[in-house]
PDB file of N, CA and C in Angstrom:
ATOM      1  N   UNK A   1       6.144 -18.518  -0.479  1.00  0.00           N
ATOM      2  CA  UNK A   1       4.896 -17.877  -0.864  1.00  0.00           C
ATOM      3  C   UNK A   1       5.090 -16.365  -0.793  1.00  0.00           C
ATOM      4  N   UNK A   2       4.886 -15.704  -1.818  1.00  0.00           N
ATOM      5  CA  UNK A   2       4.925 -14.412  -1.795  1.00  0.00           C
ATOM      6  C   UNK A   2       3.861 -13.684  -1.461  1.00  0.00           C
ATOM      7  N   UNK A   3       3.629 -12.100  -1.452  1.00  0.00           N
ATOM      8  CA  UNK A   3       2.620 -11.440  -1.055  1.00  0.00           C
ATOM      9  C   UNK A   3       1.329 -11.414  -2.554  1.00  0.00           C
ATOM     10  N   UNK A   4       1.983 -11.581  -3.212  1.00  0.00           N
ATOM     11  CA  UNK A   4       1.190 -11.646  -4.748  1.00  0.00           C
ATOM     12  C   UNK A   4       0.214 -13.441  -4.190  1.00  0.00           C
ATOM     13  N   UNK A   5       0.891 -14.552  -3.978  1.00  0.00           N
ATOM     14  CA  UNK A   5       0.198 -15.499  -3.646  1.00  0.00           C
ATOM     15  C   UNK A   5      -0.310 -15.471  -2.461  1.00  0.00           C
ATOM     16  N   UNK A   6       0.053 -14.995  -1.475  1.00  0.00           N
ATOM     17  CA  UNK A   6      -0.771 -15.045  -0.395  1.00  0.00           C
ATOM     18  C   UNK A   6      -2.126 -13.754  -0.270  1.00  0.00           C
ATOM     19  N   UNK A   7      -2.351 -12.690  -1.167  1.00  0.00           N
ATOM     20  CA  UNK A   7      -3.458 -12.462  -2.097  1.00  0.00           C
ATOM     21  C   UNK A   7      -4.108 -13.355  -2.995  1.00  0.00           C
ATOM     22  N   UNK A   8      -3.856 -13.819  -3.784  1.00  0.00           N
ATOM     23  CA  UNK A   8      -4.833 -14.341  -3.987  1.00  0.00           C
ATOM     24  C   UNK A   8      -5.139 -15.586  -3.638  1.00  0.00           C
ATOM     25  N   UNK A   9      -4.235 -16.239  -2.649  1.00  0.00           N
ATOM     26  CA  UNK A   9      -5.348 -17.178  -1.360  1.00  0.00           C
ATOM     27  C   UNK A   9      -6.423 -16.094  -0.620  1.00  0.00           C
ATOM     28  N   UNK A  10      -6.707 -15.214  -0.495  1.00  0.00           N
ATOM     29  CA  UNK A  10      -7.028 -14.856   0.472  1.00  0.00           C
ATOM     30  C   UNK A  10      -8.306 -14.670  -0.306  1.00  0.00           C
ATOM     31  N   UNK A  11      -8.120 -13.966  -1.727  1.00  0.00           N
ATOM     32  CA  UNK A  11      -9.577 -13.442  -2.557  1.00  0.00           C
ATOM     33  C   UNK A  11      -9.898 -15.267  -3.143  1.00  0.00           C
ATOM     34  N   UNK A  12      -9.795 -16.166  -3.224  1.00  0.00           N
ATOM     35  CA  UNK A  12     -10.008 -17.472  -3.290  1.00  0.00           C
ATOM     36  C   UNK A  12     -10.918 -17.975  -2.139  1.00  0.00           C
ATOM     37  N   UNK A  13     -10.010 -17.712  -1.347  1.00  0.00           N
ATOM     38  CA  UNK A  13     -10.618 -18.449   0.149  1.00  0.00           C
ATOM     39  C   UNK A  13     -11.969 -17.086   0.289  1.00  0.00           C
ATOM     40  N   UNK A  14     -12.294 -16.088   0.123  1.00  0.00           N
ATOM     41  CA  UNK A  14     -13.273 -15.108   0.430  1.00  0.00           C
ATOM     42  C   UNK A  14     -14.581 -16.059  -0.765  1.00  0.00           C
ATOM     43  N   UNK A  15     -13.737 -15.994  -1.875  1.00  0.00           N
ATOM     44  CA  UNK A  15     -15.059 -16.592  -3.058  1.00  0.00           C
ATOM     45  C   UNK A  15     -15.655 -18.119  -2.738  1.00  0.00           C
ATOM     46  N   UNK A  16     -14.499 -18.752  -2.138  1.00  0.00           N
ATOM     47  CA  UNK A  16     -15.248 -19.834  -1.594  1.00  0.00           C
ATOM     48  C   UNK A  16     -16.220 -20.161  -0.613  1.00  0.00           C
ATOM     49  N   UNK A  17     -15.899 -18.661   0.095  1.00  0.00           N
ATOM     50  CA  UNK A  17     -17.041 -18.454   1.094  1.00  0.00           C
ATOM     51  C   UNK A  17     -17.973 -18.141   0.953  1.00  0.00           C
ATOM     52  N   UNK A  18     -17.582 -17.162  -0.329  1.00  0.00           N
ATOM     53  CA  UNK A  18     -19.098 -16.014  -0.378  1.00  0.00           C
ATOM     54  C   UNK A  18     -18.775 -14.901   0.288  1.00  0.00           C
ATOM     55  N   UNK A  19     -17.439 -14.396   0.720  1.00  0.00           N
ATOM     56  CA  UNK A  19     -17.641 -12.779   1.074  1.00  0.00           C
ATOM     57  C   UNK A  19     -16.698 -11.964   0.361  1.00  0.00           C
ATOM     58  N   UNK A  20     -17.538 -10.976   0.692  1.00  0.00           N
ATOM     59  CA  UNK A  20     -16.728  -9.580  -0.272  1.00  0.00           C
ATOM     60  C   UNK A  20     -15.478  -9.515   0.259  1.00  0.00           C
ATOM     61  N   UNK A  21     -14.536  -9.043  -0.484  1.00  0.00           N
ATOM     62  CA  UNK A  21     -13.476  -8.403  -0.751  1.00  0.00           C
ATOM     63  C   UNK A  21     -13.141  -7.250  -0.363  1.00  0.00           C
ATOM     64  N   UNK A  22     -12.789  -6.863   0.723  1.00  0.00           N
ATOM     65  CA  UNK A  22     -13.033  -5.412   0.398  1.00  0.00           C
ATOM     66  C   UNK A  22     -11.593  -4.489   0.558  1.00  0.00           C
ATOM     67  N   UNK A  23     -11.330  -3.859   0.073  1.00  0.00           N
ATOM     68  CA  UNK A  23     -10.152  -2.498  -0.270  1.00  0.00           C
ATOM     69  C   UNK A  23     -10.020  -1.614   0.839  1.00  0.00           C
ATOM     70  N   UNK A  24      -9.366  -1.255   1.819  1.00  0.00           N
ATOM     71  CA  UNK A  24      -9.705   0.188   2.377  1.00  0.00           C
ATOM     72  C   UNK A  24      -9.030   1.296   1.668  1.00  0.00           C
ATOM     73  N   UNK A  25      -9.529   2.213   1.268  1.00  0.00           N
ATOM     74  CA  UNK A  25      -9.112   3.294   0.186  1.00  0.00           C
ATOM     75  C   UNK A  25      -8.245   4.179   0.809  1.00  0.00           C
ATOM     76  N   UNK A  26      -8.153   4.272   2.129  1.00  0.00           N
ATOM     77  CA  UNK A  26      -7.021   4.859   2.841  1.00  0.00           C
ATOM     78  C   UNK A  26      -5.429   4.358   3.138  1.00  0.00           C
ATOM     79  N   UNK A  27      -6.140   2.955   2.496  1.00  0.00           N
ATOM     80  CA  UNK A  27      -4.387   2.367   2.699  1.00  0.00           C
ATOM     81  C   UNK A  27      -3.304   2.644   1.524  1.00  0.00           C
ATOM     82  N   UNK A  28      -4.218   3.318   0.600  1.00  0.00           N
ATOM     83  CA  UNK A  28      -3.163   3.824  -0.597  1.00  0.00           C
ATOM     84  C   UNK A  28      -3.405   5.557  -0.715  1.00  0.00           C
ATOM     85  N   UNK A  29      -3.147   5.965   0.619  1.00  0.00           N
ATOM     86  CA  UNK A  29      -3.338   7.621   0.554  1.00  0.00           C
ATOM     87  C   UNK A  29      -2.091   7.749   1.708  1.00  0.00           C
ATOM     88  N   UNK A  30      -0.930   8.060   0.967  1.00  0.00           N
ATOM     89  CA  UNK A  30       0.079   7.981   2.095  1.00  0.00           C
ATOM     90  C   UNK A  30       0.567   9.339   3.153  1.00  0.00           C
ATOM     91  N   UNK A  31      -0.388  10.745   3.065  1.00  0.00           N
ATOM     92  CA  UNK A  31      -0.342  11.087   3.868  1.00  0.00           C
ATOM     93  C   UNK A  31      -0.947  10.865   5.295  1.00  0.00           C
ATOM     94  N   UNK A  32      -1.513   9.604   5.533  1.00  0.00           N
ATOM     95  CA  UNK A  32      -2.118   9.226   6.371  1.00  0.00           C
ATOM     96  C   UNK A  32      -1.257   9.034   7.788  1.00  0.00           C
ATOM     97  N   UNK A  33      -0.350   7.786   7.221  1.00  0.00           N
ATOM     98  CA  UNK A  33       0.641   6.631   7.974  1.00  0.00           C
ATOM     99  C   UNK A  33       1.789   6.442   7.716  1.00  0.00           C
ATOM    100  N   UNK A  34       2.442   6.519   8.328  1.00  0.00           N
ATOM    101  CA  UNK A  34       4.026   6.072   7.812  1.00  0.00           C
ATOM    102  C   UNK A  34       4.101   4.764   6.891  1.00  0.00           C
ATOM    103  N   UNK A  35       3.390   3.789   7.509  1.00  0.00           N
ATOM    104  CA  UNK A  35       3.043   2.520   6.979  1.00  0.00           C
ATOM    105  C   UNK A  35       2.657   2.680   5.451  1.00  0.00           C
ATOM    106  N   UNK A  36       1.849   3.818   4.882  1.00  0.00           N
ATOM    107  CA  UNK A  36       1.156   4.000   3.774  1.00  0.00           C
ATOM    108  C   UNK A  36       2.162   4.899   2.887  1.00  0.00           C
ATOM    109  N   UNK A  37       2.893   5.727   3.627  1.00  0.00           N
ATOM    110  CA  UNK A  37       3.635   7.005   3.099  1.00  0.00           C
ATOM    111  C   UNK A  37       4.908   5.495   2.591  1.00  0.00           C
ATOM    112  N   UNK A  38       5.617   4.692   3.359  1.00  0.00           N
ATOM    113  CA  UNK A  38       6.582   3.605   2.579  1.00  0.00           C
ATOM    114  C   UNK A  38       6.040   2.299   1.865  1.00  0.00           C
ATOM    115  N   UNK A  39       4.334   2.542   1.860  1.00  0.00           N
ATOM    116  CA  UNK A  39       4.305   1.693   0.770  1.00  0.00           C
ATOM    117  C   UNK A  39       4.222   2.242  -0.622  1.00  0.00           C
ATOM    118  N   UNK A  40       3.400   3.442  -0.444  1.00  0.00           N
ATOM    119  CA  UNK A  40       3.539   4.774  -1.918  1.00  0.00           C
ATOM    120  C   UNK A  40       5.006   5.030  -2.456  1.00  0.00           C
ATOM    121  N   UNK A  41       6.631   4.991  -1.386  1.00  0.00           N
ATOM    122  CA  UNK A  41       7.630   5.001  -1.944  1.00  0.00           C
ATOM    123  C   UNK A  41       7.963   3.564  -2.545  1.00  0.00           C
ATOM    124  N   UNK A  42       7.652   2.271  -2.121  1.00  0.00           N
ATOM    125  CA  UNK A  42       8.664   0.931  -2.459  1.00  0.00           C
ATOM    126  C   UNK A  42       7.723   0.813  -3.589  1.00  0.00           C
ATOM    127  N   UNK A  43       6.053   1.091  -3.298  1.00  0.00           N
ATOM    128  CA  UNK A  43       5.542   0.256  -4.648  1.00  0.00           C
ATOM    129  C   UNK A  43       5.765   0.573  -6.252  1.00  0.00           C
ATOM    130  N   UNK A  44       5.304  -0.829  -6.641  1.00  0.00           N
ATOM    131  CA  UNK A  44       6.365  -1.022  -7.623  1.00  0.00           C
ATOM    132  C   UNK A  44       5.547  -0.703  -8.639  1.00  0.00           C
ATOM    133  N   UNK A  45       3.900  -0.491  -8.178  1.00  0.00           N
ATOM    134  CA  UNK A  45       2.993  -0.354  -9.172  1.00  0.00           C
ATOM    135  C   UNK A  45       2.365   1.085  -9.211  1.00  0.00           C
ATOM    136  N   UNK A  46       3.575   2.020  -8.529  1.00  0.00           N
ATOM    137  CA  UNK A  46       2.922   3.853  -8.319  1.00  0.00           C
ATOM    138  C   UNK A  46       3.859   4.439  -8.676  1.00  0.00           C
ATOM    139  N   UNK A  47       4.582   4.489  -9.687  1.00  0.00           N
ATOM    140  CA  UNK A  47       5.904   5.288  -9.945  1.00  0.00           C
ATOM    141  C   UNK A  47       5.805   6.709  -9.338  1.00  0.00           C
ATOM    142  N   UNK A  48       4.535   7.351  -9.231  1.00  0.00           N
ATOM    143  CA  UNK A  48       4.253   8.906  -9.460  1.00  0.00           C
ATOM    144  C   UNK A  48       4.622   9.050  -8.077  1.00  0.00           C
ATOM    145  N   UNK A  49       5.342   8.430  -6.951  1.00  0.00           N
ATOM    146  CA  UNK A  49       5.314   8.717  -5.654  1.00  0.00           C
ATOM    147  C   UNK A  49       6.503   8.075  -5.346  1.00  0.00           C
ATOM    148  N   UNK A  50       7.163   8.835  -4.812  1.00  0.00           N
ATOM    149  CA  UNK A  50       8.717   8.646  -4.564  1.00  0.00           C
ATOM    150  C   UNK A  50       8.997   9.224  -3.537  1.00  0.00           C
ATOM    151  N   UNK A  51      10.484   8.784  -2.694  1.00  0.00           N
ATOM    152  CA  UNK A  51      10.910   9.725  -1.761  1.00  0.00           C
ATOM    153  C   UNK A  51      11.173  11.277  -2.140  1.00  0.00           C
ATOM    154  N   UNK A  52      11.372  11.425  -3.628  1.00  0.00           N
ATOM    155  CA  UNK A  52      11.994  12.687  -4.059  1.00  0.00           C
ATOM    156  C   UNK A  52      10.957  13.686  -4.076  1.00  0.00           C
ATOM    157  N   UNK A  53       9.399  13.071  -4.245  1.00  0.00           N
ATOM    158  CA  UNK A  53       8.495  13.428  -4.999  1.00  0.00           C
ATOM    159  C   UNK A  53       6.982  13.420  -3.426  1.00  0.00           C
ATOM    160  N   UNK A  54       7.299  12.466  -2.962  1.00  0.00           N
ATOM    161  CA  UNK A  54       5.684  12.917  -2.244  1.00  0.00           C
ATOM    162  C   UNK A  54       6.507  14.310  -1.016  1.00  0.00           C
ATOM    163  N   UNK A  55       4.867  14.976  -0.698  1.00  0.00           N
ATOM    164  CA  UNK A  55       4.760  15.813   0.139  1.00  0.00           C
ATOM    165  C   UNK A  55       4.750  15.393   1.485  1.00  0.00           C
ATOM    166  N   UNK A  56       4.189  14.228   1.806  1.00  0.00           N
ATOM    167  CA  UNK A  56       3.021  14.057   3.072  1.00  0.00           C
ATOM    168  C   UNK A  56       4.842  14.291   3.833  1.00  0.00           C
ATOM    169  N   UNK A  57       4.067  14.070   5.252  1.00  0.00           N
ATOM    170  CA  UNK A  57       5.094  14.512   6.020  1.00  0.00           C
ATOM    171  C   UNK A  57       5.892  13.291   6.812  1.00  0.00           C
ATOM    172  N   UNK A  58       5.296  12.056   6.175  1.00  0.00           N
ATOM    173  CA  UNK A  58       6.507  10.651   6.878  1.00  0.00           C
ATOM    174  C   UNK A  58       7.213  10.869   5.947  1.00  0.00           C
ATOM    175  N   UNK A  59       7.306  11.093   4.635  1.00  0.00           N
ATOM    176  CA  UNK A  59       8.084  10.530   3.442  1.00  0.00           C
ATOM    177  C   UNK A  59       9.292  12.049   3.558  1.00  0.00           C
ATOM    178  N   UNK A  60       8.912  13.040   4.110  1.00  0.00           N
ATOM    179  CA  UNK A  60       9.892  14.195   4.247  1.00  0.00           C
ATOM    180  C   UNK A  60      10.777  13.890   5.249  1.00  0.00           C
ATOM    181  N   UNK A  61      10.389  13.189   6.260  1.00  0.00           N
ATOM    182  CA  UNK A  61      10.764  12.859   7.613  1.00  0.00           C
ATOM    183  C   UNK A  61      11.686  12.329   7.227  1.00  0.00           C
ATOM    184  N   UNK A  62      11.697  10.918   6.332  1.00  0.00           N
ATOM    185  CA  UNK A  62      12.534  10.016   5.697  1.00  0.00           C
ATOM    186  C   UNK A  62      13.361  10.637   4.725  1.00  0.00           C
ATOM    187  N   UNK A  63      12.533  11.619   4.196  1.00  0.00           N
ATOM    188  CA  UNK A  63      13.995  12.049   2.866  1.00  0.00           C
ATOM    189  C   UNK A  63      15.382  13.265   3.994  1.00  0.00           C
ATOM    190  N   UNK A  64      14.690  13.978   4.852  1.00  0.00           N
ATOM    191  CA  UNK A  64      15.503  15.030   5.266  1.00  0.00           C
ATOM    192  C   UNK A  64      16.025  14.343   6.298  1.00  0.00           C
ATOM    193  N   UNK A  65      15.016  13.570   7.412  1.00  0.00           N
ATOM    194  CA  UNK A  65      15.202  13.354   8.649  1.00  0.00           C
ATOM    195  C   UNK A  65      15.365  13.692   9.976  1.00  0.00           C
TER     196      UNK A  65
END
């Protein structure tokens, strides 16, 4: 089971319930978290954010070290 299917069990299992869905809008702002700063580099669906390319200061940490 991948992360693509184990999404949408999760928005399935919410509609079967009846509850919202909800996004936190900070988890795709990667000067936040390190956690957020290497998902803005691996994802596959943000080209515009790269190790070469973001500012925030985990992803510098990681490019210089």
């Amino acid at each position: 089971m991948g992360l693509s299917d184990l999404q949408d069990r999760i928005l399935e299992t919410c509609e079967e319930n009846g509850l919202d869905y909800v996004t936190d809008s900070t988890n795709f702002q990667p000067d936040i978290t390190l956690r957020n700063a290497l998902r803005a580099i691996i994802s596959k669906n943000d080209k515009s954010v790269s190790k070469n390319n973001c500012s925030c200061p985990f992803a510098l940490k990681l490019k210089y070290g």
